[in-house]
C-alpha atoms as a PDB file:
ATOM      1  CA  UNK A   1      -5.383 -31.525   4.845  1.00  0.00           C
ATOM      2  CA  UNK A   2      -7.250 -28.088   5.344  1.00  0.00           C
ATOM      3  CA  UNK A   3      -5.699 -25.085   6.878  1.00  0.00           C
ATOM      4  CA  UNK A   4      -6.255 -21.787   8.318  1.00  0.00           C
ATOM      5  CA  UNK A   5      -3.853 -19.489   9.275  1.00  0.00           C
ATOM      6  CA  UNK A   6      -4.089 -15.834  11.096  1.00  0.00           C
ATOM      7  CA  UNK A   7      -0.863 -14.451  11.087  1.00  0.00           C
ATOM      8  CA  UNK A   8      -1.283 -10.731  11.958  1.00  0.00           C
ATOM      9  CA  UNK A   9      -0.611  -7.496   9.688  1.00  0.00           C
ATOM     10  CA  UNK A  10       2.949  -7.316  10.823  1.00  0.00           C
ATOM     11  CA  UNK A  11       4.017 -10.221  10.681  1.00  0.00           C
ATOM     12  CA  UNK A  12       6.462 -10.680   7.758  1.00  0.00           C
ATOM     13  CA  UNK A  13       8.524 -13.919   8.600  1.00  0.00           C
ATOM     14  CA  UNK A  14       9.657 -16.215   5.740  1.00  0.00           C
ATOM     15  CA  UNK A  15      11.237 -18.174   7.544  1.00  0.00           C
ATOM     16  CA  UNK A  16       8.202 -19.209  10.389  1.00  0.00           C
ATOM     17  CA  UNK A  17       5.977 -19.903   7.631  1.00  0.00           C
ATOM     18  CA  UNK A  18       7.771 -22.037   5.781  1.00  0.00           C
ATOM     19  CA  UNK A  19       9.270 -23.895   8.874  1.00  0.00           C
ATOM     20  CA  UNK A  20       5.644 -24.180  10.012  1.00  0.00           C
ATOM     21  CA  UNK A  21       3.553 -25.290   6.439  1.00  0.00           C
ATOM     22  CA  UNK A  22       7.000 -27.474   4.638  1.00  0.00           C
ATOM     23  CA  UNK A  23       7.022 -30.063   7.293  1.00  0.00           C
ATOM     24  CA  UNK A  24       3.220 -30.512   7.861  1.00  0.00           C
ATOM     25  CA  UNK A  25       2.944 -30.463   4.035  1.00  0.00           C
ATOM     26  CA  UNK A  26       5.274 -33.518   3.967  1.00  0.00           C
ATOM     27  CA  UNK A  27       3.650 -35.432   6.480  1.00  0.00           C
ATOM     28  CA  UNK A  28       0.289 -35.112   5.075  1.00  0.00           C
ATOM     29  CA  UNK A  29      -0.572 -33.501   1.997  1.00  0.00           C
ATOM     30  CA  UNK A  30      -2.263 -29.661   2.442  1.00  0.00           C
ATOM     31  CA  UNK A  31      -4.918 -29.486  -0.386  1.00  0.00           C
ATOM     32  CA  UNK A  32      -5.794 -26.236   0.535  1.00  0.00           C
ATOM     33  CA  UNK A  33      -4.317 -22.729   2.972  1.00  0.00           C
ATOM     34  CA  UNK A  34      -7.051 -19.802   3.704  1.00  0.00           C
ATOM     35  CA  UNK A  35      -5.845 -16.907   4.723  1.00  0.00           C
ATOM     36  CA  UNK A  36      -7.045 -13.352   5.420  1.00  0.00           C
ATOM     37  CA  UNK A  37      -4.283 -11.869   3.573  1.00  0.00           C
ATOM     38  CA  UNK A  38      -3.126 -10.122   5.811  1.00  0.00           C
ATOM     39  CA  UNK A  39      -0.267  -7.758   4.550  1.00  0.00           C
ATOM     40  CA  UNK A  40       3.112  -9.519   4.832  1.00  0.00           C
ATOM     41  CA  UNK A  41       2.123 -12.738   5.841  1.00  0.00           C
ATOM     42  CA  UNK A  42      -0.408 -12.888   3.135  1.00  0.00           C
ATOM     43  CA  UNK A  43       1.826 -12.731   0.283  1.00  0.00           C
ATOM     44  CA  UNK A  44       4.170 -15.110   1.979  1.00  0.00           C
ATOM     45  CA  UNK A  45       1.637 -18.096   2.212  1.00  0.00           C
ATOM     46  CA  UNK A  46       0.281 -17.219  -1.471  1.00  0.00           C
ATOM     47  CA  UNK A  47       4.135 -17.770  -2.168  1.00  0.00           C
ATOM     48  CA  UNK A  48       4.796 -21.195  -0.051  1.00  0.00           C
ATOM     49  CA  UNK A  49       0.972 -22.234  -1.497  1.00  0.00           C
ATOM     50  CA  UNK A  50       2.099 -21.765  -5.127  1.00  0.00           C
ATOM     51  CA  UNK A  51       5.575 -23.131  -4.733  1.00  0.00           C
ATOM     52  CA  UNK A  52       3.984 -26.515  -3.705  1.00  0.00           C
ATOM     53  CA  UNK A  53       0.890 -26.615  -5.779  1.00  0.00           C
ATOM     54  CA  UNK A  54      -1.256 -26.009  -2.896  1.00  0.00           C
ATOM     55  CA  UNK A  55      -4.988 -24.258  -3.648  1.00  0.00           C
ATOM     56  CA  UNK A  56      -5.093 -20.961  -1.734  1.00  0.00           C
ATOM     57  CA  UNK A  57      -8.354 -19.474  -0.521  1.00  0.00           C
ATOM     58  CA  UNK A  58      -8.252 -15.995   0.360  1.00  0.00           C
ATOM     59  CA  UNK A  59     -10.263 -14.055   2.170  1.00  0.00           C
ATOM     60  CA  UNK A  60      -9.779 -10.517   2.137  1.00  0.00           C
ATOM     61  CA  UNK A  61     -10.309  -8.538   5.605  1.00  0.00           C
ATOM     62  CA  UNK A  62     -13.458  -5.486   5.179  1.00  0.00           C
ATOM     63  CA  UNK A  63     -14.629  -2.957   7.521  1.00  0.00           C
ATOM     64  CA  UNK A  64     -17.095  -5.591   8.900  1.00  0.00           C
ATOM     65  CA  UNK A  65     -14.154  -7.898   9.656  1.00  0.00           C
ATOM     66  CA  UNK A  66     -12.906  -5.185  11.943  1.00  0.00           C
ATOM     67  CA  UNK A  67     -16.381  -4.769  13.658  1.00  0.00           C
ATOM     68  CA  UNK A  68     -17.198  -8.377  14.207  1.00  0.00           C
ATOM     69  CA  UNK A  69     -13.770 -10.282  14.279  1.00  0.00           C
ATOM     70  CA  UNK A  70     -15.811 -13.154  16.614  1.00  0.00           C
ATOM     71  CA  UNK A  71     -18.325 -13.263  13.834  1.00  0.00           C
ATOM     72  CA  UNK A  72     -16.072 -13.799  11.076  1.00  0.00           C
ATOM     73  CA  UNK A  73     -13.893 -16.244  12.719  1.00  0.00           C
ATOM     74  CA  UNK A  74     -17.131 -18.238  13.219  1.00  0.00           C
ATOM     75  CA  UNK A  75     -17.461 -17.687   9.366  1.00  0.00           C
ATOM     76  CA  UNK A  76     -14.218 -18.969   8.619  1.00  0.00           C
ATOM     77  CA  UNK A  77     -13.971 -22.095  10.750  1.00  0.00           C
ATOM     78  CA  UNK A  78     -17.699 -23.044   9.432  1.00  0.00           C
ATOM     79  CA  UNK A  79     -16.630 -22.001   5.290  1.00  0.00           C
ATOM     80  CA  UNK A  80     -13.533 -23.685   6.003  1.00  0.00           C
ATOM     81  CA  UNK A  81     -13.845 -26.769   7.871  1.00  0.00           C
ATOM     82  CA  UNK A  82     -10.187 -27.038   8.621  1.00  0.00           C
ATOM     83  CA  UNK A  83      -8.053 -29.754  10.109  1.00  0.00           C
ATOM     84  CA  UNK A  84      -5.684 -27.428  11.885  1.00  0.00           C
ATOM     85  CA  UNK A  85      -5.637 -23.466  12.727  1.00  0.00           C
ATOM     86  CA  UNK A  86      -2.457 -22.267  12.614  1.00  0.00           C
ATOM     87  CA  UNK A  87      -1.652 -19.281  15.003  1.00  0.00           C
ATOM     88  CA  UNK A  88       1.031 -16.791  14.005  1.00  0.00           C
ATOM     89  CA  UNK A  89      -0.024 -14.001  16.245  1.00  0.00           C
ATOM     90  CA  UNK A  90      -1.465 -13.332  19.750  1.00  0.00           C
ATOM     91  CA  UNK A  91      -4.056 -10.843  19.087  1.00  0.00           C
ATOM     92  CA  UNK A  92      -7.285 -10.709  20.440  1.00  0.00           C
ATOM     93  CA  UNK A  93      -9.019 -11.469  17.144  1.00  0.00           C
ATOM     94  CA  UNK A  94      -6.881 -14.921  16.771  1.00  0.00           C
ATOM     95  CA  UNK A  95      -6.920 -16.111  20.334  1.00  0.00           C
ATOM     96  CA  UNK A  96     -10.539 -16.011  19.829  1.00  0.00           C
ATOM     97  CA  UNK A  97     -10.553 -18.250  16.715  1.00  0.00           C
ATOM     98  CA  UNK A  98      -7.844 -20.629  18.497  1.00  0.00           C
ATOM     99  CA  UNK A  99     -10.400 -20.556  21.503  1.00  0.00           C
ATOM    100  CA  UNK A 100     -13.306 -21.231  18.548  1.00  0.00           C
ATOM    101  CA  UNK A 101     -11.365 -23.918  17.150  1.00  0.00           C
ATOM    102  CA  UNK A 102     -10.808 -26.114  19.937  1.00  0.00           C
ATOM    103  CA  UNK A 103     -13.974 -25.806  21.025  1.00  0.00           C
ATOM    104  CA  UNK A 104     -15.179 -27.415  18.053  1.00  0.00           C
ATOM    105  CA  UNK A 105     -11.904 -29.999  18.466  1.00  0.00           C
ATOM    106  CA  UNK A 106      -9.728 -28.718  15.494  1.00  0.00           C
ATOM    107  CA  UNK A 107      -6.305 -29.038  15.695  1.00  0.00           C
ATOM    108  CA  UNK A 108      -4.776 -25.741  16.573  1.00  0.00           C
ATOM    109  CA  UNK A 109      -0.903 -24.807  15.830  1.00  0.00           C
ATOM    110  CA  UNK A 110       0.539 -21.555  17.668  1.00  0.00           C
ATOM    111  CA  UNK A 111       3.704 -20.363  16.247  1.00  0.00           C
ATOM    112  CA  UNK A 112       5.869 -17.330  16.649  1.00  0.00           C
ATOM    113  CA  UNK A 113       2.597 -15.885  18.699  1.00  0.00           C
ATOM    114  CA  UNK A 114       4.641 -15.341  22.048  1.00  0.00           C
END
Protein backbone atom coordinates (compact mmCIF):
# COMPACT_ATOMS: atom_id res chain seq x y z
CA UNK A 1 0.00 0.00 0.00
CA UNK A 2 1.06 3.64 -1.10
CA UNK A 3 0.90 6.61 1.12
CA UNK A 4 1.00 10.24 1.33
CA UNK A 5 1.04 12.17 4.20
CA UNK A 6 0.95 16.21 4.82
CA UNK A 7 1.45 16.76 8.25
CA UNK A 8 2.25 20.50 8.64
CA UNK A 9 5.65 22.26 9.81
CA UNK A 10 4.60 22.15 13.39
CA UNK A 11 3.47 19.30 13.85
CA UNK A 12 5.85 17.16 15.96
CA UNK A 13 3.65 14.22 17.38
CA UNK A 14 5.24 10.76 17.84
CA UNK A 15 2.73 9.45 19.10
CA UNK A 16 -0.20 10.37 16.11
CA UNK A 17 2.07 9.06 13.62
CA UNK A 18 2.79 6.03 14.83
CA UNK A 19 -0.84 5.37 16.11
CA UNK A 20 -1.89 6.35 12.58
CA UNK A 21 0.94 4.31 10.09
CA UNK A 22 1.54 0.90 12.91
CA UNK A 23 -1.96 -0.27 12.57
CA UNK A 24 -2.55 0.36 8.80
CA UNK A 25 0.94 -1.14 8.30
CA UNK A 26 -0.36 -4.36 9.96
CA UNK A 27 -3.40 -4.65 8.15
CA UNK A 28 -1.89 -4.26 4.84
CA UNK A 29 1.60 -3.95 4.13
CA UNK A 30 2.87 -0.01 3.27
CA UNK A 31 5.59 -0.49 0.54
CA UNK A 32 6.15 2.95 0.39
CA UNK A 33 5.39 6.76 2.69
CA UNK A 34 6.05 10.22 0.66
CA UNK A 35 6.31 12.96 2.48
CA UNK A 36 7.22 16.64 2.07
CA UNK A 37 9.44 16.60 4.95
CA UNK A 38 8.12 18.84 6.58
CA UNK A 39 10.18 19.80 9.77
CA UNK A 40 9.08 17.66 12.73
CA UNK A 41 6.84 15.44 11.18
CA UNK A 42 9.30 14.70 8.51
CA UNK A 43 11.88 13.18 10.54
CA UNK A 44 9.27 11.30 12.46
CA UNK A 45 7.87 9.29 9.40
CA UNK A 46 11.61 8.80 8.02
CA UNK A 47 11.90 7.22 11.63
CA UNK A 48 8.51 4.94 11.72
CA UNK A 49 9.49 4.22 7.68
CA UNK A 50 12.95 2.87 8.65
CA UNK A 51 11.91 1.10 11.80
CA UNK A 52 9.59 -1.12 9.63
CA UNK A 53 11.52 -1.43 6.45
CA UNK A 54 9.23 0.76 4.66
CA UNK A 55 10.76 2.77 1.31
CA UNK A 56 10.42 6.51 2.00
CA UNK A 57 10.05 9.01 -0.82
CA UNK A 58 10.72 12.43 0.04
CA UNK A 59 9.96 15.33 -1.42
CA UNK A 60 11.47 18.34 -0.24
CA UNK A 61 9.19 21.65 -0.14
CA UNK A 62 10.96 24.83 -2.63
CA UNK A 63 9.94 28.29 -3.12
CA UNK A 64 7.65 27.06 -5.97
CA UNK A 65 5.90 24.72 -3.51
CA UNK A 66 4.94 27.82 -1.60
CA UNK A 67 3.67 29.63 -4.81
CA UNK A 68 1.67 26.84 -6.30
CA UNK A 69 0.70 24.48 -3.33
CA UNK A 70 -2.58 23.35 -5.75
CA UNK A 71 -0.03 22.61 -8.41
CA UNK A 72 2.17 20.51 -6.49
CA UNK A 73 -0.41 18.58 -4.75
CA UNK A 74 -1.62 17.71 -8.28
CA UNK A 75 2.11 16.64 -8.74
CA UNK A 76 2.15 14.52 -5.87
CA UNK A 77 -1.11 12.60 -6.12
CA UNK A 78 -0.21 11.99 -10.04
CA UNK A 79 3.95 10.95 -9.05
CA UNK A 80 2.51 9.11 -6.32
CA UNK A 81 -0.48 7.24 -7.12
CA UNK A 82 -1.38 6.55 -3.55
CA UNK A 83 -3.94 4.33 -1.92
CA UNK A 84 -4.63 6.64 0.97
CA UNK A 85 -3.72 10.48 1.87
CA UNK A 86 -3.20 10.83 5.21
CA UNK A 87 -4.12 14.30 6.75
CA UNK A 88 -2.24 15.52 9.81
CA UNK A 89 -3.06 19.14 9.48
CA UNK A 90 -5.90 21.51 8.43
CA UNK A 91 -4.18 23.97 6.36
CA UNK A 92 -5.25 25.33 3.31
CA UNK A 93 -2.54 23.64 1.26
CA UNK A 94 -3.72 19.98 2.63
CA UNK A 95 -7.45 20.44 2.58
CA UNK A 96 -6.85 21.07 -0.97
CA UNK A 97 -4.98 17.79 -1.63
CA UNK A 98 -7.68 15.87 0.65
CA UNK A 99 -10.29 17.73 -1.65
CA UNK A 100 -7.82 16.50 -4.81
CA UNK A 101 -7.75 13.13 -3.54
CA UNK A 102 -11.22 12.25 -3.26
CA UNK A 103 -11.98 13.64 -6.23
CA UNK A 104 -9.94 11.22 -7.92
CA UNK A 105 -11.50 8.43 -5.21
CA UNK A 106 -8.33 7.86 -3.01
CA UNK A 107 -8.74 6.94 0.28
CA UNK A 108 -8.19 9.90 2.50
CA UNK A 109 -7.23 9.61 6.42
CA UNK A 110 -7.56 12.95 8.60
CA UNK A 111 -5.86 12.75 11.85
CA UNK A 112 -5.00 15.14 14.60
CA UNK A 113 -6.15 17.96 11.82
CA UNK A 114 -9.01 19.42 14.14
Amino acid sequence: MKILIFGGSNSHNVYLVYKTLTPLHRSKPITSVAHTNESGIGRIIAKWAKQHGVEEIVYTPSWYDQKEPVLRNAMLLAFESPDVVIAMSDDLATRNLVAMARKNHIKTLEVGSK
